[in-house]
Protein backbone atom coordinates (compact mmCIF):
# COMPACT_ATOMS: atom_id res chain seq x y z
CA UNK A 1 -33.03 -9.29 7.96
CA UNK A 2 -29.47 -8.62 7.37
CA UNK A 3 -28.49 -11.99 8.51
CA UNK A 4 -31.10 -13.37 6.05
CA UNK A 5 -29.43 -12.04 2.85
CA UNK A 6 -26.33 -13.47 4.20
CA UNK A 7 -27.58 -16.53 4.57
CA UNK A 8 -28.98 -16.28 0.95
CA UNK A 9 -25.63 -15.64 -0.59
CA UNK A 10 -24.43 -18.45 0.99
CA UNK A 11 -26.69 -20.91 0.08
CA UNK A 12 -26.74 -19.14 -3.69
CA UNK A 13 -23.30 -19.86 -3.76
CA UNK A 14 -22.51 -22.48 -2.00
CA UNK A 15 -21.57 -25.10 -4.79
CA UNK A 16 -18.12 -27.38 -3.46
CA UNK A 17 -16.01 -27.28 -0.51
CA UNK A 18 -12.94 -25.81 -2.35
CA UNK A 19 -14.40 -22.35 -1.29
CA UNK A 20 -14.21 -22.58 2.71
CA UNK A 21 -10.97 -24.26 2.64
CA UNK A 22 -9.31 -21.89 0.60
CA UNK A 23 -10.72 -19.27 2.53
CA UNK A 24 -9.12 -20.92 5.96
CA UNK A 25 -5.48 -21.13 4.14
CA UNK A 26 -5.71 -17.22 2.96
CA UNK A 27 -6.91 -16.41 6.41
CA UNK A 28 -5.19 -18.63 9.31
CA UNK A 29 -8.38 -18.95 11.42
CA UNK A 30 -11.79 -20.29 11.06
CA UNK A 31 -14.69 -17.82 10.16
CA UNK A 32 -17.66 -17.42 11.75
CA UNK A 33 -19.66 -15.86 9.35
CA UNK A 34 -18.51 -17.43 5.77
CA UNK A 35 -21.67 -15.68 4.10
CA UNK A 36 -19.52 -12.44 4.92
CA UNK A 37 -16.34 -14.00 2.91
CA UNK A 38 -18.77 -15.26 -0.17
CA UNK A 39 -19.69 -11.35 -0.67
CA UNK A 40 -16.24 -10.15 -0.29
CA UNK A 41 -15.58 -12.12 -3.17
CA UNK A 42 -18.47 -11.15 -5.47
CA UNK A 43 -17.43 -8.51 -7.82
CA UNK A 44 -20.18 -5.99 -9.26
CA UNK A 45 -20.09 -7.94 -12.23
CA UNK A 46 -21.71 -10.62 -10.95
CA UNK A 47 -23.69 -9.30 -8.34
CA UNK A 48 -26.62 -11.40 -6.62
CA UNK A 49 -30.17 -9.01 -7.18
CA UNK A 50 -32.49 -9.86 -4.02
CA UNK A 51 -36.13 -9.56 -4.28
CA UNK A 52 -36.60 -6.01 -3.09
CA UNK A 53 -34.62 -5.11 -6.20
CA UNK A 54 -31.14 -4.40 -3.88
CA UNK A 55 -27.91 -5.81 -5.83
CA UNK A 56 -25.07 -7.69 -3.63
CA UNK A 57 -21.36 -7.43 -4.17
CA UNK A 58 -18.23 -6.42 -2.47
CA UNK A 59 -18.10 -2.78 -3.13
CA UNK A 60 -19.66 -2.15 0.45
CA UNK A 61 -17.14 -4.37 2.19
CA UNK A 62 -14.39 -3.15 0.22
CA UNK A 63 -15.52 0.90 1.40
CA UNK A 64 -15.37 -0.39 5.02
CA UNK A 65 -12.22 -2.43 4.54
CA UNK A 66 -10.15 0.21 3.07
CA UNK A 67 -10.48 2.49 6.15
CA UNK A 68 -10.04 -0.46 8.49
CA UNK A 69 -7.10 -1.26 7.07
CA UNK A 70 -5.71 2.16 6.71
CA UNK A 71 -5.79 2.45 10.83
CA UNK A 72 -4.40 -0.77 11.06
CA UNK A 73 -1.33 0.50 9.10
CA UNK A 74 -1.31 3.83 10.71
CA UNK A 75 -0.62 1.97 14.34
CA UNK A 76 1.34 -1.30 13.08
CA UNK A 77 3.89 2.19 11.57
CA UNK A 78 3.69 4.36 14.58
CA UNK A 79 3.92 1.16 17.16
CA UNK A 80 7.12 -0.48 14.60
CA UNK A 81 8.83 2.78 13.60
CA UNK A 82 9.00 4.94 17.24
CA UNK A 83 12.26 6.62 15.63
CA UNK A 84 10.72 7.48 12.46
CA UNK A 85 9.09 11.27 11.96
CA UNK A 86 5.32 11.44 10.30
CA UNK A 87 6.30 12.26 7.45
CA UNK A 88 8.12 8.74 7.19
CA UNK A 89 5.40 7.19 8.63
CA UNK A 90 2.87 9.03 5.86
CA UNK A 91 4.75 7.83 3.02
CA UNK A 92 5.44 4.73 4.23
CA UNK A 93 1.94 3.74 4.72
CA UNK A 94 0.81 5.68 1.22
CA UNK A 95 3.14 2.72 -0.40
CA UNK A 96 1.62 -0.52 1.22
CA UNK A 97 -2.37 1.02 0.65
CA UNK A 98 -0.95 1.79 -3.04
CA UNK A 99 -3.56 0.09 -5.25
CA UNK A 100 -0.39 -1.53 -7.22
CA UNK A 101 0.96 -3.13 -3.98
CA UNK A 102 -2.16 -4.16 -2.77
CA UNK A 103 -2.88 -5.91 -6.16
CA UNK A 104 0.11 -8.03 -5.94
CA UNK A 105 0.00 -8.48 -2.03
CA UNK A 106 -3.71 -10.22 -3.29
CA UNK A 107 -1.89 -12.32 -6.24
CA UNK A 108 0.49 -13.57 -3.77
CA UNK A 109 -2.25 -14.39 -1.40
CA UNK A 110 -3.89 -16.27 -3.95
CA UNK A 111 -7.04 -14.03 -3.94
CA UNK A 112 -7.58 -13.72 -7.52
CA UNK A 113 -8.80 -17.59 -7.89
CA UNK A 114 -11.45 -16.73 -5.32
CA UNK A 115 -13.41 -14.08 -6.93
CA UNK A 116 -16.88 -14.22 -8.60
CA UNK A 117 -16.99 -12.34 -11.72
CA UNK A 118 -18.82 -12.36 -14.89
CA UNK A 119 -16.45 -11.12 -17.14
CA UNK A 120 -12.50 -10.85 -17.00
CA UNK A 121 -10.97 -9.82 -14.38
CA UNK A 122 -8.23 -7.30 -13.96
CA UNK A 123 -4.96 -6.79 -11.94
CA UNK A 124 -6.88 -4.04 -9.95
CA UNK A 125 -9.37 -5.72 -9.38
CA UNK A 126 -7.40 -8.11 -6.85
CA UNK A 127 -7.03 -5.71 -4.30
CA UNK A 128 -10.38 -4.71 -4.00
CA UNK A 129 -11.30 -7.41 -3.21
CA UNK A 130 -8.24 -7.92 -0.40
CA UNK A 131 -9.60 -4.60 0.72
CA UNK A 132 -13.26 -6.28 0.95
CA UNK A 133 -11.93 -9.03 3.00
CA UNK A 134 -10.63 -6.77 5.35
CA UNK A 135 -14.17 -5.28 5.65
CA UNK A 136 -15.79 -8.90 6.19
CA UNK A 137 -12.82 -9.71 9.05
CA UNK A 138 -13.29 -6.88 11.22
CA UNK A 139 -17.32 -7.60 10.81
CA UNK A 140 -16.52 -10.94 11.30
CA UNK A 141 -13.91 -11.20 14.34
CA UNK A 142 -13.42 -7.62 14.93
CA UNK A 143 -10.49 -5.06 14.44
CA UNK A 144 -8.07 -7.15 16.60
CA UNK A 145 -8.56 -10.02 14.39
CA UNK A 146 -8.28 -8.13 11.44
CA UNK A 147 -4.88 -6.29 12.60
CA UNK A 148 -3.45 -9.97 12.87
CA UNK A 149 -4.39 -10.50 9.31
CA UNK A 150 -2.48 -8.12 8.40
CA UNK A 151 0.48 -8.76 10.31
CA UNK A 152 0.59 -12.17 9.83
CA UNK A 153 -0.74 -13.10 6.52
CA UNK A 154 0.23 -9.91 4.62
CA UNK A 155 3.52 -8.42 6.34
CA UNK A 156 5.41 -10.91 7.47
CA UNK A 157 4.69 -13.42 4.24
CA UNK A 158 4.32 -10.50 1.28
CA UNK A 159 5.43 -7.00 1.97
CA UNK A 160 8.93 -6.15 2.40
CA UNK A 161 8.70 -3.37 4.33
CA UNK A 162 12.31 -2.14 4.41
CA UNK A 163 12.33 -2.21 0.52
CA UNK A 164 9.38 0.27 0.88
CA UNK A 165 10.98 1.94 3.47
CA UNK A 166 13.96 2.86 1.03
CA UNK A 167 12.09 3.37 -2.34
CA UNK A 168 11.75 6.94 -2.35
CA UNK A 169 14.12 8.30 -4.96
CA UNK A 170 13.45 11.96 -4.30
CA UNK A 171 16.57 12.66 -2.65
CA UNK A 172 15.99 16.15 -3.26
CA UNK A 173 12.43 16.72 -1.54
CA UNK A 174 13.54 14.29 1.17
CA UNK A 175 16.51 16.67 2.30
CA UNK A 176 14.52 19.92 1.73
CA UNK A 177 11.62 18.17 4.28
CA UNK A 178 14.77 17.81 6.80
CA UNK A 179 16.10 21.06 6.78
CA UNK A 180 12.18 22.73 7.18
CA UNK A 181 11.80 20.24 10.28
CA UNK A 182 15.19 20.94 11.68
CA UNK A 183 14.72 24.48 10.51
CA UNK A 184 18.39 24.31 8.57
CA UNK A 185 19.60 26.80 5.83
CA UNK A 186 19.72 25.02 2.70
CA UNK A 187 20.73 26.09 -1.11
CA UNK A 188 21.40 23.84 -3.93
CA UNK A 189 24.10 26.04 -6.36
CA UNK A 190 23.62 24.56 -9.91
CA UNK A 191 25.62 25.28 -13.32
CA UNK A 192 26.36 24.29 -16.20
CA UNK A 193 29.99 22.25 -16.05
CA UNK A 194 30.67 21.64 -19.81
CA UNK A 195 30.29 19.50 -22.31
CA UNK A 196 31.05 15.41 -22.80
CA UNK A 197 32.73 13.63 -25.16
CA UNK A 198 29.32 13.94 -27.30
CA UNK A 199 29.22 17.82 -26.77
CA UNK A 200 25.99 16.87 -23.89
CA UNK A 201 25.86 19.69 -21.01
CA UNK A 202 27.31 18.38 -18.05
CA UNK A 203 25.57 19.98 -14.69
CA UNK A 204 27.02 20.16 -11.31
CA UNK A 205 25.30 21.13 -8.39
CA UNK A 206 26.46 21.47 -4.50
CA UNK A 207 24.46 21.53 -1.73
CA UNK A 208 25.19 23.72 0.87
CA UNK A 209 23.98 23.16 4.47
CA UNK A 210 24.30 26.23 7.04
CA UNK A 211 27.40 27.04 4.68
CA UNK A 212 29.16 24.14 4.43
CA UNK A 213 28.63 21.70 1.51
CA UNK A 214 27.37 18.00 2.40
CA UNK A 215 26.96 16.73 -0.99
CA UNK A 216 28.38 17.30 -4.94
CA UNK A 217 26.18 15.41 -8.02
CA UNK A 218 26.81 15.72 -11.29
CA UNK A 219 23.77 14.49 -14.47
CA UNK A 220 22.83 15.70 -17.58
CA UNK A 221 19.90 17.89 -16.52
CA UNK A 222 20.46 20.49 -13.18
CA UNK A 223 17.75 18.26 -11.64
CA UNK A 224 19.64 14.78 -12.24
CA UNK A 225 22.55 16.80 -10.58
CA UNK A 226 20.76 18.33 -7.50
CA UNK A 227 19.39 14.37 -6.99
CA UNK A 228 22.59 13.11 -7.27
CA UNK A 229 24.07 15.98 -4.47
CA UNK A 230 20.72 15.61 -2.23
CA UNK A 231 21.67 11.55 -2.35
CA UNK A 232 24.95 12.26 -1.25
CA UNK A 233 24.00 14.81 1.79
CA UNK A 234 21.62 12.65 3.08
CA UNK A 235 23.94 9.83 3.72
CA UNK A 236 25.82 12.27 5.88
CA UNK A 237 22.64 13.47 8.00
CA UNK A 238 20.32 11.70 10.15
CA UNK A 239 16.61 11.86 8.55
């Protein structure tokens, strides 16, 4: 029965050839099951109502795809970063399943210009409906086939992963996660330094590892300065 309504979607929206084509460029193999790919490309909007009064869109696929592809990231990190701790690993992987990243990983694909919607359609939208296509690969070819999709056509063409790797611009939370783990002494000491030219606080703040001070920052606020002094220490310790 389940094949059926497949089979009905296809037909129902089966109208040129531009479709399956596309579909083999954004992939890099041939499909077995395109009737999968048709609803992972059917937003809600525009879903197809069968005659037992159930509606058809991607919002199934897209449930199942978005846990497929979070195990796929979890072992493409742990098998490609055997140095890295799991907290690494944990934000690492929170940034490439980041809605924002996997609506422009879905742009760059060229995934927008496949969807089905009746209405207009919106940036987060896009990866949904990457996250759907996961779903209809591993149904399709299985979870092998679908970690090679995302190796191939997403990571090595559209994610920088060592860009990711070094986005994280809280220095200070980073170092304080070190010294737990490696079960160091820390202690940021903060003041006020003076004034500038424009009589605006100046803070400086030196953090002290185990008693001896790895890093000096100086902002505006005491938190701009402990930043700036966490930066600085963890260039000097291995993380």
């Amino acid at each position: 029965m389940l094949r059926g309504l497949f089979n009905i979607i296809f037909f129902l929206f089966h109208r040129d050839r531009n479709f399956f084509f596309n579909l083999i460029r954004i992939l890099g193999f041939l499909p077995s099951r395109v009737s999968l790919y048709r609803i992972a490309f059917i937003h809600k909007s525009a879903s197809v109502k069968m005659n037992n009064g159930n509606k058809i869109n991607n919002e199934r696929l897209e449930f199942l795809g978005d846990a497929v592809l979070g195990a796929i990231v979890a072992e493409f990190l742990y098998m490609n970063f055997d140095s890295r701790d799991e907290g690494f690993m944990t934000k690492l992987r929170a940034r490439i399943v980041k809605r924002k990243q996997l609506d422009s990983t879905a742009v760059k694909m060229g995934i927008p210009m496949m969807i089905t919607s009746h209405g207009n359609l919106s940036n987060r939208l896009y990866g949904n409906a990457l996250e759907a296509l996961i779903g209809a690969i591993y149904l399709d070819r299985g979870f092998s086939k679908a970690r090679v999709f995302f190796r191939k056509r997403m990571v090595d063409r559209h994610i920088d992963l060592s860009k990711l790797a070094k986005k994280d611009s809280d220095y200070k939370s980073q170092v304080i996660e070190w010294a737990q783990k490696n079960k160091q002494e820390i202690i940021f000491e903060s003041v006020q330094e003076g004034k500038d030219d424009k009589k605006i606080p100046m803070f400086v703040s030196r953090l002290r590892i185990n008693e001896e001070i790895l890093g000096t920052g100086r902002g505006f606020t005491k938190k701009e300065a402990e930043q700036q002094a966490a930066k600085i220490a963890l260039e000097g310790i291995s993380i």
